[in-house]
C-alpha atoms as a PDB file:
ATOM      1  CA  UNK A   1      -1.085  87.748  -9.595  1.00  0.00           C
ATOM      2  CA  UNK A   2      -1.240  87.866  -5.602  1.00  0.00           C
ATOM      3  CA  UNK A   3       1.814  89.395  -4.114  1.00  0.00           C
ATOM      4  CA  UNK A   4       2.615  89.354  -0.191  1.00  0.00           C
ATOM      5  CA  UNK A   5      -1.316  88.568   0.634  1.00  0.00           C
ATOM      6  CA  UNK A   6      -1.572  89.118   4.381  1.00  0.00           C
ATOM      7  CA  UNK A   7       1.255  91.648   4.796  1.00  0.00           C
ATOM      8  CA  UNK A   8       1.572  94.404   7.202  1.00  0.00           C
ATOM      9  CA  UNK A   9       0.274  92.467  10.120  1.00  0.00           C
ATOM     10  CA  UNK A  10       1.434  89.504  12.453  1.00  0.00           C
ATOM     11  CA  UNK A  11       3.195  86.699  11.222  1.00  0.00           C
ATOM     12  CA  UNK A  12       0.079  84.552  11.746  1.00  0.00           C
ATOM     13  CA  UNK A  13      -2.277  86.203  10.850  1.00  0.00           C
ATOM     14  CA  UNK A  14      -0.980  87.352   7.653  1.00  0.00           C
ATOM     15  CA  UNK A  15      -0.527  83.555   6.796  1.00  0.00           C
ATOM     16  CA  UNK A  16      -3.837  82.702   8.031  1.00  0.00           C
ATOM     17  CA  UNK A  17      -5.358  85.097   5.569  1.00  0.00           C
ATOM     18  CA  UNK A  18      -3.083  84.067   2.219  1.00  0.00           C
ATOM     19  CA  UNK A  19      -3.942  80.615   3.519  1.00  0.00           C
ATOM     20  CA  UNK A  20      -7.965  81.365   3.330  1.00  0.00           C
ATOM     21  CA  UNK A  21      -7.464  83.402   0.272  1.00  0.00           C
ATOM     22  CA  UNK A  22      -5.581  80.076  -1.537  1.00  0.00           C
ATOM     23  CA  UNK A  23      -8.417  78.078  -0.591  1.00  0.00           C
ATOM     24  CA  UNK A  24     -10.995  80.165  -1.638  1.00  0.00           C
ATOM     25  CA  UNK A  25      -9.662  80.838  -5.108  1.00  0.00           C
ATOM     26  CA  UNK A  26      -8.749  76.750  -5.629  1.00  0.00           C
ATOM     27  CA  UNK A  27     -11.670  75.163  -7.581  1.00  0.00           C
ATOM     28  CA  UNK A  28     -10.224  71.376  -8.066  1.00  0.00           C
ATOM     29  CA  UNK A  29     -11.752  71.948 -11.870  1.00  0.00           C
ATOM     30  CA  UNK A  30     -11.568  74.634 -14.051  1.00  0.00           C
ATOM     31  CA  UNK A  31     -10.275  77.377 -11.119  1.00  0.00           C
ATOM     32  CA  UNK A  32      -8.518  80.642 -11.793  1.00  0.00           C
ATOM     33  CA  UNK A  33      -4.641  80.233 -12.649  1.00  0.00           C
ATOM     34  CA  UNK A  34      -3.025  82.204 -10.062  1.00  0.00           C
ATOM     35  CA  UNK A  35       0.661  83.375  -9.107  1.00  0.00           C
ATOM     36  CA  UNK A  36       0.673  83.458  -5.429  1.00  0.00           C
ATOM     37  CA  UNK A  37       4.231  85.582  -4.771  1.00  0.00           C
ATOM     38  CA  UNK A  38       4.697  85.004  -0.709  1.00  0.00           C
ATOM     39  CA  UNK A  39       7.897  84.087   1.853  1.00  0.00           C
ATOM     40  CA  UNK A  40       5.558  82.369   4.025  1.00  0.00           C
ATOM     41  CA  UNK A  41       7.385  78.974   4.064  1.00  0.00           C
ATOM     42  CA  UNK A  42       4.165  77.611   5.483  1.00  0.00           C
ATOM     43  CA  UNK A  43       2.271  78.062   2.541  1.00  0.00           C
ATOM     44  CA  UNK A  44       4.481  75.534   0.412  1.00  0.00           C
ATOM     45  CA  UNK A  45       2.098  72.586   2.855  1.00  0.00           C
ATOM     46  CA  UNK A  46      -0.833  73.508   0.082  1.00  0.00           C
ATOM     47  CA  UNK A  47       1.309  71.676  -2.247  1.00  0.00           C
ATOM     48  CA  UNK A  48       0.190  68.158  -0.308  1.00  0.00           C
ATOM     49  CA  UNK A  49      -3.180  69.174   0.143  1.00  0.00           C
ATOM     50  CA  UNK A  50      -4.048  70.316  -3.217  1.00  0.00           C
ATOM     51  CA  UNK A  51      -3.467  68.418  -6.280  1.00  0.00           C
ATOM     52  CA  UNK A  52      -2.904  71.368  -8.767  1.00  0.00           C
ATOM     53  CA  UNK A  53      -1.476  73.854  -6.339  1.00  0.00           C
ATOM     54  CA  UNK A  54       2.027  74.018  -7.523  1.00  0.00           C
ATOM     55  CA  UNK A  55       5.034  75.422  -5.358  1.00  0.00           C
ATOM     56  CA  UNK A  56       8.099  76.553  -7.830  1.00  0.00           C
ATOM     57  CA  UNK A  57      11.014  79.805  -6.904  1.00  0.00           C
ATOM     58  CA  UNK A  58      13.623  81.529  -8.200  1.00  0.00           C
ATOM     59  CA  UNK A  59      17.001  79.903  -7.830  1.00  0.00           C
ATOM     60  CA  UNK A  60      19.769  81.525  -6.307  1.00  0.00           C
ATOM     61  CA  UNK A  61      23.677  80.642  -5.084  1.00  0.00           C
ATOM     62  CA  UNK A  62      25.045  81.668  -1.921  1.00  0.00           C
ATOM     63  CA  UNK A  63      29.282  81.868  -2.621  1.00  0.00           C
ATOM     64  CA  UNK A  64      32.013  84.125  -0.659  1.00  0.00           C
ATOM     65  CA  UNK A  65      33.921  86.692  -2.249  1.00  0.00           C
ATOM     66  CA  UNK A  66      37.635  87.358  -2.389  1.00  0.00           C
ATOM     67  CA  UNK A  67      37.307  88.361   1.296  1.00  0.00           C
ATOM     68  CA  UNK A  68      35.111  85.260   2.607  1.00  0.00           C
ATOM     69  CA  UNK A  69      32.343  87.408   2.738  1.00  0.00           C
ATOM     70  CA  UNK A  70      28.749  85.244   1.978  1.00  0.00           C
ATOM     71  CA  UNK A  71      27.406  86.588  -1.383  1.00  0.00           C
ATOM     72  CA  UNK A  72      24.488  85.788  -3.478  1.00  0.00           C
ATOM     73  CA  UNK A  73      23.989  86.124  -6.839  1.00  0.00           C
ATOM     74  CA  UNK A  74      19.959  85.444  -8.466  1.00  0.00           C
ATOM     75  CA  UNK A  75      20.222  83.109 -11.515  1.00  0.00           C
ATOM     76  CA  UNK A  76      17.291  84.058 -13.188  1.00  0.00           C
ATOM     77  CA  UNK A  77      15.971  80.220 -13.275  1.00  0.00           C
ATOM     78  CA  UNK A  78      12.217  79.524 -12.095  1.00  0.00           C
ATOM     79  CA  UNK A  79      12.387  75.890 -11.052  1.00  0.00           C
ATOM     80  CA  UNK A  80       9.540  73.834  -9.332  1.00  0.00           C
ATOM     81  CA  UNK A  81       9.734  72.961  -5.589  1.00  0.00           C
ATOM     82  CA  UNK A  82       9.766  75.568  -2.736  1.00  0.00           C
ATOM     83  CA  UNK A  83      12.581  77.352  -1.745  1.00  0.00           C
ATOM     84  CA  UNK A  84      14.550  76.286   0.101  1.00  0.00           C
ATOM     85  CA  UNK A  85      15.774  78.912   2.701  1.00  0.00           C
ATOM     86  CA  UNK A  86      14.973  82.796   2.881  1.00  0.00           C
ATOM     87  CA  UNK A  87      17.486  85.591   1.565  1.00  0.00           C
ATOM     88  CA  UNK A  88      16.213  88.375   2.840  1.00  0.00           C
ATOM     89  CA  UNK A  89      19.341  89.813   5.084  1.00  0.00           C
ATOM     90  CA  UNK A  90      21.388  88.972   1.551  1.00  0.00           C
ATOM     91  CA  UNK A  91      18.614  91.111  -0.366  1.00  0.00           C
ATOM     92  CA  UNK A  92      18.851  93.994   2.043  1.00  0.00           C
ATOM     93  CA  UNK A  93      22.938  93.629   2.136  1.00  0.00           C
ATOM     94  CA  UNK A  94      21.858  94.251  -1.857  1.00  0.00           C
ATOM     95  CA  UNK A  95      19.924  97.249  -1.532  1.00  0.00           C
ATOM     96  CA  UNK A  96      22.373  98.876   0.495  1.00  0.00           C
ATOM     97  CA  UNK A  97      21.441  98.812   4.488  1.00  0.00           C
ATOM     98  CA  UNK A  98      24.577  98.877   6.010  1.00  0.00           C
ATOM     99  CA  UNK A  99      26.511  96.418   7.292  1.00  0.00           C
ATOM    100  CA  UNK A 100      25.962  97.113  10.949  1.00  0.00           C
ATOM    101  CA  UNK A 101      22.312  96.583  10.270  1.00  0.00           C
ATOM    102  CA  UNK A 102      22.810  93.076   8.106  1.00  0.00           C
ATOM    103  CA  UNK A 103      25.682  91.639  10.955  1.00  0.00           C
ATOM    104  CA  UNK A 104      22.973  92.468  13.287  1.00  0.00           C
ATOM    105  CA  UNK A 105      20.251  90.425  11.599  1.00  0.00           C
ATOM    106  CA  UNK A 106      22.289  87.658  11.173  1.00  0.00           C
ATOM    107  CA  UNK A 107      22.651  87.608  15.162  1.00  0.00           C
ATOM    108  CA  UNK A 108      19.268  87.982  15.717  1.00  0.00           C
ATOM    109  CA  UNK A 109      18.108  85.340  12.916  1.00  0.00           C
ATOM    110  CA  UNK A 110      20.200  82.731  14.662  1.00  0.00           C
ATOM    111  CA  UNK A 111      18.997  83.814  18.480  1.00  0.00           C
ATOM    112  CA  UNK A 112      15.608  83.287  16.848  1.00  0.00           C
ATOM    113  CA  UNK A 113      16.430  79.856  14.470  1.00  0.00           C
ATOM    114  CA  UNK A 114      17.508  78.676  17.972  1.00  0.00           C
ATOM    115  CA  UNK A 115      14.418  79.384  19.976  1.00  0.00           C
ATOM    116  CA  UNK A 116      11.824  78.560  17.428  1.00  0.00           C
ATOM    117  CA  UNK A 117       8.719  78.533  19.005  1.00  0.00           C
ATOM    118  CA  UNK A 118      10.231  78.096  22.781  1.00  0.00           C
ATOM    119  CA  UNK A 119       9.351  82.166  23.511  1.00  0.00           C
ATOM    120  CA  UNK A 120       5.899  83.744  23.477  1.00  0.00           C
ATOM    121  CA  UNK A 121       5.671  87.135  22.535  1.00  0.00           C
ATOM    122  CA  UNK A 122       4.098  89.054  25.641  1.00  0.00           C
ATOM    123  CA  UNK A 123       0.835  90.704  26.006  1.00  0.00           C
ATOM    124  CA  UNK A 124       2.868  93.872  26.917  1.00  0.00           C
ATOM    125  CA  UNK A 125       5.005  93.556  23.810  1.00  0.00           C
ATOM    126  CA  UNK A 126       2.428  92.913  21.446  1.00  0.00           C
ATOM    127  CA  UNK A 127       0.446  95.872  23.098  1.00  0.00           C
ATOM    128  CA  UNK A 128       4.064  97.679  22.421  1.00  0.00           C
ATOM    129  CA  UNK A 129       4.217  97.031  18.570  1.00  0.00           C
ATOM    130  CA  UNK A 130       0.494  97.590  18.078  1.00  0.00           C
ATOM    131  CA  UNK A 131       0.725 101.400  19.430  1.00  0.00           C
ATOM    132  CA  UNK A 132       4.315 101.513  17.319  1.00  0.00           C
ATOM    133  CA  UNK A 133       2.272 100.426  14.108  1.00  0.00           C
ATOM    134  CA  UNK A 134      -0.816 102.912  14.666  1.00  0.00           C
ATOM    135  CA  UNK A 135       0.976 105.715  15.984  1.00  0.00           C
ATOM    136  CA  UNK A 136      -0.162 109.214  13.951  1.00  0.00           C
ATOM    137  CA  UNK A 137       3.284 109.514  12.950  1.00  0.00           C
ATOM    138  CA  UNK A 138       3.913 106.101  11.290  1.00  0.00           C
ATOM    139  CA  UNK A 139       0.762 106.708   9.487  1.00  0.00           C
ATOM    140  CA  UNK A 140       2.800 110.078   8.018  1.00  0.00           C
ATOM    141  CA  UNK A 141       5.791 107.461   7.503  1.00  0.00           C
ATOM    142  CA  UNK A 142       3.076 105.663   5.338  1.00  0.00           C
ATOM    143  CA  UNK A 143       1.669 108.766   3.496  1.00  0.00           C
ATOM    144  CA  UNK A 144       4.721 111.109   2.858  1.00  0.00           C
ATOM    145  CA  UNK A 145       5.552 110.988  -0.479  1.00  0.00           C
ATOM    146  CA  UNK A 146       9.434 110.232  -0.535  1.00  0.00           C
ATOM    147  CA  UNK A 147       9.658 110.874  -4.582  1.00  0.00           C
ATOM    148  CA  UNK A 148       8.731 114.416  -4.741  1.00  0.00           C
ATOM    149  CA  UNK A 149      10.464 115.284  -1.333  1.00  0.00           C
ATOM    150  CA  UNK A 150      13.963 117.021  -1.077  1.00  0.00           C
ATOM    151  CA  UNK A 151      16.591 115.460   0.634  1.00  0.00           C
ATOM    152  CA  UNK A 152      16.154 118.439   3.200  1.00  0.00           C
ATOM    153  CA  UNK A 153      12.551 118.610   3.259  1.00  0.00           C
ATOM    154  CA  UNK A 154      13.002 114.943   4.525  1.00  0.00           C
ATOM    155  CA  UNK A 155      15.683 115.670   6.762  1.00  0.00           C
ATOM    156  CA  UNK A 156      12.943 118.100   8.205  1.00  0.00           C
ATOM    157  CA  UNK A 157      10.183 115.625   8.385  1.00  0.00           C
ATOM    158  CA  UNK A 158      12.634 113.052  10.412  1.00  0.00           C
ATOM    159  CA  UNK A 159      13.837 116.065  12.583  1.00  0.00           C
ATOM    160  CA  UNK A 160       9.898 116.817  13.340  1.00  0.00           C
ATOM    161  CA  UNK A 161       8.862 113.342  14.058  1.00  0.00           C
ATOM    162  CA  UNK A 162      12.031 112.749  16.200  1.00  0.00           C
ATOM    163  CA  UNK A 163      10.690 115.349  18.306  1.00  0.00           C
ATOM    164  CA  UNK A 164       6.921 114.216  18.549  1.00  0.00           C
ATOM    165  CA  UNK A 165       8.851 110.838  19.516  1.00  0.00           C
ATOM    166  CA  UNK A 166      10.743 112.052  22.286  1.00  0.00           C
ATOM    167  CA  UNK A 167       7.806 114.263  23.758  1.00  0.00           C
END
């Protein structure tokens, strides 16, 4: 089982390396029998390319509630084929970011359905999330170990990076 190969870095390159890592593994007799678990669409192309690389997903229903409010509800189905859209702003509506945060994706999912591929990403702003991402303190993001931490003792640890941030 391979879950989210090529995670935790840029778009492409996390699909180039599931990609590589798909065709290394495929043997066209007698290969290993492997679960790939990804949300890179692009992936689902190995499908064509390989004849016993098989694409299937978990079905799901999108409905509104009482309020006309966009729902969705997992139906616990596996059925062949690639999915057909993402849920992710519907998942994290699920695990409880708030609302503000979800209306907000939604915005900025269509701004960037609409522009697909039209803008480059910057040398300045890739130069911008690559000292975000190796930052000392995102690395102590990465280590802290939320289970055994009190609700104030992380109060205190955002209070303390919030100032190293604003140094």
């Amino acid at each position: 089982m391979l879950d989210e190969v090529g995670r935790g870095t840029s778009t492409f390159d996390g699909i180039s390396i599931a990609w590589a890592i798909v065709e290394y593994l495929y043997k066209p007799h007698g290969g290993p029998k492997v679960l790939f678990a990804t949300h890179y669409f692009e992936l689902t192309d190995l499908e064509n390319k390989y004849p016993s690389v098989k694409n299937y997903h978990v079905q799901a229903k999108e409905y509104k509630d009482e309020n006309g409010q966009s729902k969705l509800a997992f139906l616990y189905q596996i059925l062949p084929g690639a999915a057909d859209q993402s849920y992710g702003i519907h998942v994290a509506e699920i695990a409880g970011l708030p609302a503000a945060c979800t209306l907000r994706a939604r915005k900025v999912l269509k701004d960037l359905e609409a522009k697909k591929g039209g803008a480059k990403i910057s040398a300045k702003e890739k130069d911008m999330v690559k000292d975000l991402f190796s930052s000392p303190i995102v690395e102590e993001i990465k280590m802290a170990d939320t289970d055994s931490l009190t609700p104030l003792a992380a109060l205190q640890l955002i209070c303390e990076w919030k100032k190293r941030i604003n140094e």
